[in-house]
C-alpha atoms as a PDB file:
ATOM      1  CA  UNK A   1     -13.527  80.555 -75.842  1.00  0.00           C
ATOM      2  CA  UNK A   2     -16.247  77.922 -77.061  1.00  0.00           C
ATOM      3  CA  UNK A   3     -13.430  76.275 -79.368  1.00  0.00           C
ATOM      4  CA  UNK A   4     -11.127  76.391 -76.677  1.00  0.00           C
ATOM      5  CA  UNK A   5     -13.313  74.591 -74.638  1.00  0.00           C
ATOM      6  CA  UNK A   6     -14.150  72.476 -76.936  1.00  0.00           C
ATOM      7  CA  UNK A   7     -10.277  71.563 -77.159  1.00  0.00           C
ATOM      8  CA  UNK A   8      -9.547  71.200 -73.981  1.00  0.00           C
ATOM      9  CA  UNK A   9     -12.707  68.754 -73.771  1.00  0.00           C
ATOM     10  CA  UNK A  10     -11.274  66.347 -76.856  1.00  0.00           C
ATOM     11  CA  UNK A  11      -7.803  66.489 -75.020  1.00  0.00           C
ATOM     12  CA  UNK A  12      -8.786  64.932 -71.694  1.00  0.00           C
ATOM     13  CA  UNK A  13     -11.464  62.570 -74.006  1.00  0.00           C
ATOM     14  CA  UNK A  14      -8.196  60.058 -74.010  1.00  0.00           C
ATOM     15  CA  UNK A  15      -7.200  60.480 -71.032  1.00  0.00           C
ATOM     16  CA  UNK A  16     -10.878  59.391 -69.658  1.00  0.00           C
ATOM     17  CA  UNK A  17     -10.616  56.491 -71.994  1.00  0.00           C
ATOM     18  CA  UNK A  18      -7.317  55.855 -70.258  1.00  0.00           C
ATOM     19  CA  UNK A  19      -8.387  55.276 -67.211  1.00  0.00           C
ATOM     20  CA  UNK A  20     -11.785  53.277 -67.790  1.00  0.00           C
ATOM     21  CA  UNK A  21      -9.771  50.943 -69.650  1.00  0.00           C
ATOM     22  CA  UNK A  22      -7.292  50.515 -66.424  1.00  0.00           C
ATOM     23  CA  UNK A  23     -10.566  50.370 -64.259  1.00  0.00           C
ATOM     24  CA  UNK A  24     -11.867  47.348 -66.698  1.00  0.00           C
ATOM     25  CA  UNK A  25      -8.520  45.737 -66.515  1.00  0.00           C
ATOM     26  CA  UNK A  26      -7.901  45.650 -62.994  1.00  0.00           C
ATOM     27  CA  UNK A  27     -11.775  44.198 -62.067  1.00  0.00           C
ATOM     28  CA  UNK A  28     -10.751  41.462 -64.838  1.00  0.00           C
ATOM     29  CA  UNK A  29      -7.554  40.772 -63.047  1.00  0.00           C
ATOM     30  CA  UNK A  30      -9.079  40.527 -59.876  1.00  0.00           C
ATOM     31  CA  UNK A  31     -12.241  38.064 -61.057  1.00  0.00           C
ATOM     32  CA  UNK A  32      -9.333  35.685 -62.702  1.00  0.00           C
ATOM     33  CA  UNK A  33      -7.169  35.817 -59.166  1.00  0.00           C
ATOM     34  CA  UNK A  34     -10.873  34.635 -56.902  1.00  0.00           C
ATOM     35  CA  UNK A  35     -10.976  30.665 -56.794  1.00  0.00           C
ATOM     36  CA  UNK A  36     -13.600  29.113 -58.707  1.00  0.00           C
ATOM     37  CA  UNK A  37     -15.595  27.421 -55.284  1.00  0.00           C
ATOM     38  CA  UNK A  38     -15.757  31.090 -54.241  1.00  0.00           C
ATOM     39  CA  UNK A  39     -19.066  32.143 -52.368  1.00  0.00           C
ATOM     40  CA  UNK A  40     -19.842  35.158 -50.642  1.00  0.00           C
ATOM     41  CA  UNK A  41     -20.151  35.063 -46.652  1.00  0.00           C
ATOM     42  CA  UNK A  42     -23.026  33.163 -45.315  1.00  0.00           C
ATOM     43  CA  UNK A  43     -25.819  35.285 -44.303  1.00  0.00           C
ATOM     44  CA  UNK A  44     -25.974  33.225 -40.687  1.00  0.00           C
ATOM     45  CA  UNK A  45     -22.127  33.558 -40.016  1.00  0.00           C
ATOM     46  CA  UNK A  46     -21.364  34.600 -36.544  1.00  0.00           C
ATOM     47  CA  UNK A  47     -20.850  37.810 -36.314  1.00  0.00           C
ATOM     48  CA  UNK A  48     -19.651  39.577 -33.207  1.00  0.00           C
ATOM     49  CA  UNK A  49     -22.715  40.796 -31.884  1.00  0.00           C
ATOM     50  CA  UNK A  50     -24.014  37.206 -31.944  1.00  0.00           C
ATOM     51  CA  UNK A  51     -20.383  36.322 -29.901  1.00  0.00           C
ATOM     52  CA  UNK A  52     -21.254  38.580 -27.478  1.00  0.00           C
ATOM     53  CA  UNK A  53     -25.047  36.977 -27.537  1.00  0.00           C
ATOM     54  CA  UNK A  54     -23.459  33.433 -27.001  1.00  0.00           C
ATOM     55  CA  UNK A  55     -21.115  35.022 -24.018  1.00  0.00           C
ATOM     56  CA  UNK A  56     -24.419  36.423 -22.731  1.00  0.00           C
ATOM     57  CA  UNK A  57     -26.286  32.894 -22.667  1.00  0.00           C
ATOM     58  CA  UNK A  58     -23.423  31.302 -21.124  1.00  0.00           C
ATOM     59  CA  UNK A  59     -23.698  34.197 -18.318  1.00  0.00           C
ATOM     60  CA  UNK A  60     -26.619  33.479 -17.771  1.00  0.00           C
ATOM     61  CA  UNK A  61     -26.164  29.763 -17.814  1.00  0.00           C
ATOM     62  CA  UNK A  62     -23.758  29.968 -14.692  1.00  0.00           C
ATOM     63  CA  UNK A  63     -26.024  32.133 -12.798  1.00  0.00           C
ATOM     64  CA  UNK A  64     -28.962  29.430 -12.586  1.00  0.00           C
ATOM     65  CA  UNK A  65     -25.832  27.112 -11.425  1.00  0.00           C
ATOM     66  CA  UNK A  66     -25.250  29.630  -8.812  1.00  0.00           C
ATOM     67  CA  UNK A  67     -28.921  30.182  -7.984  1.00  0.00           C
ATOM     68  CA  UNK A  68     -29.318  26.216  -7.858  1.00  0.00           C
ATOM     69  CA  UNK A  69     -26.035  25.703  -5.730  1.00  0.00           C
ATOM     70  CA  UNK A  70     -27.690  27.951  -3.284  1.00  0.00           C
ATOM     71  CA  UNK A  71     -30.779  26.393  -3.302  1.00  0.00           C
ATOM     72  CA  UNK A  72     -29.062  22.513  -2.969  1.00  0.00           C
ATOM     73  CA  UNK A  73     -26.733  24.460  -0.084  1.00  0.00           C
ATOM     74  CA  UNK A  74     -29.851  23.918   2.468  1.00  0.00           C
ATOM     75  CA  UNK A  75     -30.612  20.538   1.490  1.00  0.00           C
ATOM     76  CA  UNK A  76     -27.156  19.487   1.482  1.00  0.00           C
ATOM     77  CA  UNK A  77     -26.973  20.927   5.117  1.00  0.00           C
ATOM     78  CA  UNK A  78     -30.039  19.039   6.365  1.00  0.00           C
ATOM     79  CA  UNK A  79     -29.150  15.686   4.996  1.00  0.00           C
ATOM     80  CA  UNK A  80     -25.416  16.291   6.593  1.00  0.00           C
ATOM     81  CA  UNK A  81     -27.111  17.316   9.509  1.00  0.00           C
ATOM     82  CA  UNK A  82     -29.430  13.595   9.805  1.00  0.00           C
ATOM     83  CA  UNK A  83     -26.535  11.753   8.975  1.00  0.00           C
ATOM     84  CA  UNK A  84     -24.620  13.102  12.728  1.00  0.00           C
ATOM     85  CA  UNK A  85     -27.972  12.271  14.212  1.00  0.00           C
ATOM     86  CA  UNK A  86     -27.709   9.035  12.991  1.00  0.00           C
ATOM     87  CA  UNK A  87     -24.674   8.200  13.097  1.00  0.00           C
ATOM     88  CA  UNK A  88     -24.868   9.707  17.191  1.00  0.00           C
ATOM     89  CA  UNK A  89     -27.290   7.732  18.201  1.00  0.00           C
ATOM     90  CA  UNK A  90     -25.876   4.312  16.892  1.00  0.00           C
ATOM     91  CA  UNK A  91     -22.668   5.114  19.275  1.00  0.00           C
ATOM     92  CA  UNK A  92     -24.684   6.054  21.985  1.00  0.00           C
ATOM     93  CA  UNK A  93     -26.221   2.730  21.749  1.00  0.00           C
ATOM     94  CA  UNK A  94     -23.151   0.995  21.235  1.00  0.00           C
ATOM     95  CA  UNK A  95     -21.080   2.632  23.976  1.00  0.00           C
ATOM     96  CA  UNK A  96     -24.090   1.358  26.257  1.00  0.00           C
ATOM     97  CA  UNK A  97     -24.029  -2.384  24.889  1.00  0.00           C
ATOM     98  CA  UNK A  98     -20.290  -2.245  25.388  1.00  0.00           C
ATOM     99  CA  UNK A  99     -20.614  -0.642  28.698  1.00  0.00           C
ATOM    100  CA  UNK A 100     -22.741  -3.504  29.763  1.00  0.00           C
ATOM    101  CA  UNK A 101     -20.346  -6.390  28.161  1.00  0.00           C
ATOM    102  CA  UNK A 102     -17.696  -5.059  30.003  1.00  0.00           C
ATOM    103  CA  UNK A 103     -19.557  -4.968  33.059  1.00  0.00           C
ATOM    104  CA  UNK A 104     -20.309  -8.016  33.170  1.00  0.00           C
ATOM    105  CA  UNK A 105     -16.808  -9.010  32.590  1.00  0.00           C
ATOM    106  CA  UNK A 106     -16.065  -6.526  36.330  1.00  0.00           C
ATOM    107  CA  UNK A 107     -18.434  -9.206  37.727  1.00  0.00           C
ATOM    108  CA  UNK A 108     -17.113 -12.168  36.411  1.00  0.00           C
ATOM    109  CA  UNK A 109     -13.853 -10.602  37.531  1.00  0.00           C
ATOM    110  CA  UNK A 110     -15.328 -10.097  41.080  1.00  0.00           C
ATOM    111  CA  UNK A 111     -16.593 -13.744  40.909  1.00  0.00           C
ATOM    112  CA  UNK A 112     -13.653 -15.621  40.227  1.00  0.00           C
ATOM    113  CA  UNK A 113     -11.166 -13.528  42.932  1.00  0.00           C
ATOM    114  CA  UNK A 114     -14.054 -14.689  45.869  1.00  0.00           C
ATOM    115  CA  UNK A 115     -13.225 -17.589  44.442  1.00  0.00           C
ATOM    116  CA  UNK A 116      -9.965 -18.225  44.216  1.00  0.00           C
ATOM    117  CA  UNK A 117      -9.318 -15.975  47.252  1.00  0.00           C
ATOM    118  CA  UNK A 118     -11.488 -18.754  49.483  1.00  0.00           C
ATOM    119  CA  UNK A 119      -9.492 -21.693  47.411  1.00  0.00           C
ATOM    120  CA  UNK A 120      -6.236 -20.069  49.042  1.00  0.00           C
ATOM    121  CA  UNK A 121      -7.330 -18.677  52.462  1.00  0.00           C
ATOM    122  CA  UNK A 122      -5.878 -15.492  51.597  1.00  0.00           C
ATOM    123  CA  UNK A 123      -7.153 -12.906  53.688  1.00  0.00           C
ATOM    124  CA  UNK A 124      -4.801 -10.190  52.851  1.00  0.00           C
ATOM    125  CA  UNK A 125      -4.978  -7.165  50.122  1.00  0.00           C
ATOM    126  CA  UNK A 126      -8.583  -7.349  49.128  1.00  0.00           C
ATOM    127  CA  UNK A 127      -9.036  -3.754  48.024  1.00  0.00           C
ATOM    128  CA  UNK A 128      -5.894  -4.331  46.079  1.00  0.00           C
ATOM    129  CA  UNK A 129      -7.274  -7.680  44.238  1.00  0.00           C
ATOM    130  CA  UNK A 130     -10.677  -6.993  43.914  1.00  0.00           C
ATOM    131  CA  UNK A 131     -10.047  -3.103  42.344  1.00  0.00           C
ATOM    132  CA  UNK A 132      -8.014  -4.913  39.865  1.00  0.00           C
ATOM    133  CA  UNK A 133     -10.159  -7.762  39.091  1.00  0.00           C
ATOM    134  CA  UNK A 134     -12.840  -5.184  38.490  1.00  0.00           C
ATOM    135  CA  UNK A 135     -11.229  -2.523  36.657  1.00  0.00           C
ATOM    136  CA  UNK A 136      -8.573  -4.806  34.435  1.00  0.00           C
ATOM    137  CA  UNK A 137     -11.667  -7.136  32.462  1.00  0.00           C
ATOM    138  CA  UNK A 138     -13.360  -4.238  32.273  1.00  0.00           C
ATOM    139  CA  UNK A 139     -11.198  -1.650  30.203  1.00  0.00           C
ATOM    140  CA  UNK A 140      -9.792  -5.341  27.907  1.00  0.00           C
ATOM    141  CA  UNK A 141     -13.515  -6.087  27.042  1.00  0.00           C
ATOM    142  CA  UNK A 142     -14.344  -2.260  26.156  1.00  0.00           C
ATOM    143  CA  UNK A 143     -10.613  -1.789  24.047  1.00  0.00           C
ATOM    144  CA  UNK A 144     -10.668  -4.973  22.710  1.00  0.00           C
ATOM    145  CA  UNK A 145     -14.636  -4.979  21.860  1.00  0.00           C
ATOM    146  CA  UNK A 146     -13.718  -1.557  20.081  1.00  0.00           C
ATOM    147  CA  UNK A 147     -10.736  -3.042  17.954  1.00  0.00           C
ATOM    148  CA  UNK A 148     -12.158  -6.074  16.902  1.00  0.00           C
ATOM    149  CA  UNK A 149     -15.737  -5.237  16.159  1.00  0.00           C
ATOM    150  CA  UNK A 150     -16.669  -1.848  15.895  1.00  0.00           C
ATOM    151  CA  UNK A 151     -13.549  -1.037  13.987  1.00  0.00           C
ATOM    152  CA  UNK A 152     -14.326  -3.291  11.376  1.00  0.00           C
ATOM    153  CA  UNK A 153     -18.185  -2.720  11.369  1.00  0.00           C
ATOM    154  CA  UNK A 154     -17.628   0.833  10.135  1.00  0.00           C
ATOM    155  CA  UNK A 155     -14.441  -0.406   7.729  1.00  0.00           C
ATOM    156  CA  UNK A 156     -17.524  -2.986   6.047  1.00  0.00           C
ATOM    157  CA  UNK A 157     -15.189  -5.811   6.634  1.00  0.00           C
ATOM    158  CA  UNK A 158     -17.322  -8.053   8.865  1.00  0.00           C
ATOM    159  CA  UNK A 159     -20.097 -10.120   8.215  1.00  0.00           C
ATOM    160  CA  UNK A 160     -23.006 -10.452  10.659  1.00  0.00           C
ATOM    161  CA  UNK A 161     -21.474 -14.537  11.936  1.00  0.00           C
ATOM    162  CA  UNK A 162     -18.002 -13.112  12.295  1.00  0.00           C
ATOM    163  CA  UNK A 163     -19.557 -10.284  14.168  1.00  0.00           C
ATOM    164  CA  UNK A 164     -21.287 -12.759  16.464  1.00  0.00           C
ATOM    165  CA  UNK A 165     -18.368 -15.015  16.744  1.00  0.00           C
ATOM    166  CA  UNK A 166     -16.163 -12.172  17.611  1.00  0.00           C
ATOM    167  CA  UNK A 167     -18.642 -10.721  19.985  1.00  0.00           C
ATOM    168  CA  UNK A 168     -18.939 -14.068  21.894  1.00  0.00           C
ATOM    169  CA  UNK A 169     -15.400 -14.871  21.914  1.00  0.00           C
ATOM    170  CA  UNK A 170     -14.455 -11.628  23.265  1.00  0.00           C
ATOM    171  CA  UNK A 171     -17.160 -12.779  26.721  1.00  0.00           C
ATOM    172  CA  UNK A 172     -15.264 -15.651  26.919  1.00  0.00           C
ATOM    173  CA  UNK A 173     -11.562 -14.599  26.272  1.00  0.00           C
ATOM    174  CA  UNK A 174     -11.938 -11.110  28.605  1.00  0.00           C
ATOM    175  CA  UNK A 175     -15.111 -12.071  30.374  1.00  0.00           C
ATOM    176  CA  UNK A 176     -14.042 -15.530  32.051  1.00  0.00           C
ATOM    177  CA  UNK A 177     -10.348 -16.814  31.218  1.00  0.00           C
ATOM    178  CA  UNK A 178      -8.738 -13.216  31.940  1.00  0.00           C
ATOM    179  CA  UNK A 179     -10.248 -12.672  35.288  1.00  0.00           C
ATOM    180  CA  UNK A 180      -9.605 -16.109  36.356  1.00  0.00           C
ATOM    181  CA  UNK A 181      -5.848 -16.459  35.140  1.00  0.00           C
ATOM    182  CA  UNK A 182      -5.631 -12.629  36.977  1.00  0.00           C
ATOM    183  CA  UNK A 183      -7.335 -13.667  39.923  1.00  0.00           C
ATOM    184  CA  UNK A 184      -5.079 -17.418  39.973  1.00  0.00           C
ATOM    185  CA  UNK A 185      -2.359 -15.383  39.803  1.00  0.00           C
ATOM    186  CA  UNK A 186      -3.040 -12.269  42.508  1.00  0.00           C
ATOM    187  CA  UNK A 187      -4.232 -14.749  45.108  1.00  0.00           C
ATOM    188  CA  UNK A 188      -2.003 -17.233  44.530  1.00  0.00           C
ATOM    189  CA  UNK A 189       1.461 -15.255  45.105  1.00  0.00           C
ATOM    190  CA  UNK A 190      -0.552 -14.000  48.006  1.00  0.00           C
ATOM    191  CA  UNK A 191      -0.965 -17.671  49.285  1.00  0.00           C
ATOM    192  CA  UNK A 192       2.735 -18.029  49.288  1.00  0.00           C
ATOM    193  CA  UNK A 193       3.735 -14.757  50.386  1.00  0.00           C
ATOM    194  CA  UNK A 194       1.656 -15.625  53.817  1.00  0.00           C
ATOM    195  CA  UNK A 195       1.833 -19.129  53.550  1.00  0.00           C
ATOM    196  CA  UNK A 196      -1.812 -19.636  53.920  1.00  0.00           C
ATOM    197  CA  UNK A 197      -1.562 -23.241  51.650  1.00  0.00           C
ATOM    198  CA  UNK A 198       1.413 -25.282  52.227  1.00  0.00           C
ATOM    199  CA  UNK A 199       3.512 -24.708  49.266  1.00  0.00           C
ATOM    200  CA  UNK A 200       3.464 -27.319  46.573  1.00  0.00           C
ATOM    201  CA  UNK A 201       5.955 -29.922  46.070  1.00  0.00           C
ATOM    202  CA  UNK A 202       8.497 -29.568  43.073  1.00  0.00           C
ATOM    203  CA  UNK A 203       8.173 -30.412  39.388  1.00  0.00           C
ATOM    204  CA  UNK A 204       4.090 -30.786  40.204  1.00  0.00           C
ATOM    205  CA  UNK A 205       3.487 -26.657  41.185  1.00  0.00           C
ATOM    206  CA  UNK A 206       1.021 -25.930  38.681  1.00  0.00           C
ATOM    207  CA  UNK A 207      -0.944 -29.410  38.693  1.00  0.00           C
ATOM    208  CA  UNK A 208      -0.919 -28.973  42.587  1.00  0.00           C
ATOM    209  CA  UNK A 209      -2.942 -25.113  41.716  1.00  0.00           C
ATOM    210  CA  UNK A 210      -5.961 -27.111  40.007  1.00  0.00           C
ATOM    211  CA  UNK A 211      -5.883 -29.714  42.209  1.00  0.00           C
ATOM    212  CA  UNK A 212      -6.135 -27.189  45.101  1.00  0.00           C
ATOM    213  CA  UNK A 213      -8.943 -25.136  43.577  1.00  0.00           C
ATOM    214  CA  UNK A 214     -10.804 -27.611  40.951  1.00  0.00           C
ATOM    215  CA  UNK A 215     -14.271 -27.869  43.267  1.00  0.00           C
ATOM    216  CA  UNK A 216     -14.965 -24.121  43.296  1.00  0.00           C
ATOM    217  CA  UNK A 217     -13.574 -23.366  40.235  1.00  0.00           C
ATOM    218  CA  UNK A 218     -16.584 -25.226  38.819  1.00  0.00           C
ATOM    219  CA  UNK A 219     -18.650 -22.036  39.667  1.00  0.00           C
ATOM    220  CA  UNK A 220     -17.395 -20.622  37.356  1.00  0.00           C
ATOM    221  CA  UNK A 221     -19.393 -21.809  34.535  1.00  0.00           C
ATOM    222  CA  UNK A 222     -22.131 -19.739  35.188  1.00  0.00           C
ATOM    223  CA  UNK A 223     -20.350 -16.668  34.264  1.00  0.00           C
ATOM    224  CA  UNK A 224     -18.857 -18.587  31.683  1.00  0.00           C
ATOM    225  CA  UNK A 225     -22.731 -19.236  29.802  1.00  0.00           C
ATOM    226  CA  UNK A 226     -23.809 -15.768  30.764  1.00  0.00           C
ATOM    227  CA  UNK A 227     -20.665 -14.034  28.944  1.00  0.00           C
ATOM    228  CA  UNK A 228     -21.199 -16.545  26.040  1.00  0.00           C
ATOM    229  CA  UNK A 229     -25.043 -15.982  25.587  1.00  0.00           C
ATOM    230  CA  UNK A 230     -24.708 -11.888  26.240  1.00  0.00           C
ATOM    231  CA  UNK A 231     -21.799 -11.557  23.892  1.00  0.00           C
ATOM    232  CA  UNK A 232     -23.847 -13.678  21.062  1.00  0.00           C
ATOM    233  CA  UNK A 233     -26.764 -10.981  22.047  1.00  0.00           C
ATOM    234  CA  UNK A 234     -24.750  -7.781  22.024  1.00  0.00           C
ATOM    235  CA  UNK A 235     -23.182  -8.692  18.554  1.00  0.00           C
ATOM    236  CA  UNK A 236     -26.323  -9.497  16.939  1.00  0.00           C
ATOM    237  CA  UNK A 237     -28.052  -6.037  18.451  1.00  0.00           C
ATOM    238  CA  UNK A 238     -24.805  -4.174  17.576  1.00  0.00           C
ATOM    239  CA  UNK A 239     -24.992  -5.812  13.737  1.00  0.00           C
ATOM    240  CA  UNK A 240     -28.564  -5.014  13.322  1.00  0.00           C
ATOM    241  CA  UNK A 241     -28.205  -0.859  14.941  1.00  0.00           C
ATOM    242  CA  UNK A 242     -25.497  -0.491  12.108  1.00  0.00           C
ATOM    243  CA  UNK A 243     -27.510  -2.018   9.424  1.00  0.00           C
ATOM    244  CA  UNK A 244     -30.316  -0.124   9.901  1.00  0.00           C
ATOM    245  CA  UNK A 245     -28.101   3.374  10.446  1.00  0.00           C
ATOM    246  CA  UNK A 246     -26.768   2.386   7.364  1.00  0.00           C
ATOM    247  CA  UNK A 247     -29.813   1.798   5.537  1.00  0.00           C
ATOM    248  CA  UNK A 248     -31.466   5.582   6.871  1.00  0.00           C
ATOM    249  CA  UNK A 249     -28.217   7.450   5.903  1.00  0.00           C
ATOM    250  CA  UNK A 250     -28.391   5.871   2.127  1.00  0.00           C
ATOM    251  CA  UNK A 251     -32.350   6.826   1.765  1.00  0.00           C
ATOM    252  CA  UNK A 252     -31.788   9.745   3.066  1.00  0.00           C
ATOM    253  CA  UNK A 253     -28.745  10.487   0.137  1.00  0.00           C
END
C-alpha cells in the first residue's frame, strides 16, 4: 500500500508541475498586456457612497434655498405692499390737482358764455349753454391733462420744463381758447336764430363777431393769467409728487 502510495504521489508530481508552470505563464502574460503608465486606483476616487454624499449636500443645499425663499416671501410682500401705498397716494393727489385744473377750466367756461351771451343779447337756452360750457372744458382738461402728462410721467419720457410747458399750455388751450370758441359759437347761432344782433353784412361775418364783442372779451384775460399761472403750479407739484414716489419705491427695493 505504502509503495502504491508512493506511486500514485510521483504520478500526479508532473501534473502539479503542470499546472504551476501554466499559473506562472499566464500572470507573465498578463503583466506584459498592463500599459507601462499603469497605477492602481487612487485611494480618494469617488466612490459611490461619496456620490450619494455629494447628492446629499446638494439636498441639502436646495432646502436652505427653500427655507430662504420663505423667509424673503414676507419681505417681498411688504415691500410690494409700500409700493401700492405709494404709488395710491401719488394718484390720489394727482386726480385732485387735475380735478382742480379742470375746474377751473368749468369756470373759465362759465365766464366767457356770461360773456359772450351779454355781447349777443341772447336770452334764450341758458341751461343748455351754460351745462355745456361747464361740463365740455372740464372733461378736455382732465382727458387731455391725462394723455399728455401723466401718461408720459409714468412712461419716464418727460422732463420736469416739458412737464411745465405742457401743464400750462393745456390752461390755456382747454382752460381759455376752448370755452371761448364754444361759447362764440353757442351764443352766436343763438343770436341769429332770434335775431337779437342784426346779422352781419357779407364777406365781413367773422370780422363783424370781434368787432361786436372785442370790449368784453377783454375780461377775459383774467382767466387767461389764472389758467397760465395754475397750470405752471400744478405741473411743477405733479413733477415733484412723482419724483419723490419714485425716489421711496427705489429705497425701499
Amino acid at each position: 500500500m505504502e509503495r502504491g502510495g508512493g506511486k500514485g504521489d510521483l504520478k500526479s508530481s508532473p501534473d502539479c508541475l503542470q499546472f504551476l508552470f501554466f499559473c506562472l505563464l499566464c500572470a507573465g502574460f498578463q503583466l506584459e498586456v498592463l500599459p507601462c503608465n499603469f497605477s492602481p486606483p487612487h485611494p480618494y476616487q469617488i466612490l459611490p457612497f461619496q456620490d450619494t454624499r455629494m447628492a446629499a449636500y446638494t439636498h441639502g443645499q436646495r432646502s436652505l434655498s427653500l427655507g430662504d425663499a420663505k423667509f424673503r416671501r414676507p419681505m417681498v410682500i411688504e415691500i410690494i405692499e409700500k409700493k401700492f401705498e405709494y404709488l395710491r397716494k401719488e394718484k390720489t393727489l394727482n386726480i385732485y390737482g387735475t380735478v382742480f385744473f379742470g375746474t377751473a377750466a368749468s369756470f373759465s367756461g362759465i365766464i366767457a358764455n356770461f360773456i359772450f351771451r351779454h355781447c349777443f343779447k341772447v336770452k334764450h337756452d341758458a341751461l343748455r349753454t351754460y351745462a355745456s360750457l361747464t361740463t365740455l372744458p372740464f372733461l378736455s382738461t382732465i382727458v387731455t391733462y391725462k394723455l399728455l402728462v401723466t401718461d408720459a410721467l409714468y412712461s419716464g419720457n418727460i422732463s420736469q420744463e416739458n412737464c411745465v410747458l405742457r401743464s400750462s399750455l393745456i390752461g390755456i388751450v382747454c382752460g381759455v381758447l376752448y370755452p371761448c370758441g364754444l361759447a362764440f359759437s353757442k351764443n352766436g347761432r343763438l343770436a341769429v336764430k332770434y335775431h337779437t344782433v342784426p346779422l352781419p353784412p357779407k364777406g365781413r361775418v367773422l370780422l363783424y363777431w370781434v368787432l361786436l364783442c372785442q370790449t368784453e372779451i377783454k375780461a377775459m384775460m383774467i382767466p387767461l393769467v389764472f389758467q397760465t399761472v395754475f397750470g405752471i403750479f400744478n405741473g411743477l407739484q405733479h413733477y415733484a409728487r412723482f419724483e419723490s414716489t419714485l425716489e421711496k419705491t427705489v429705497h425701499e427695493d
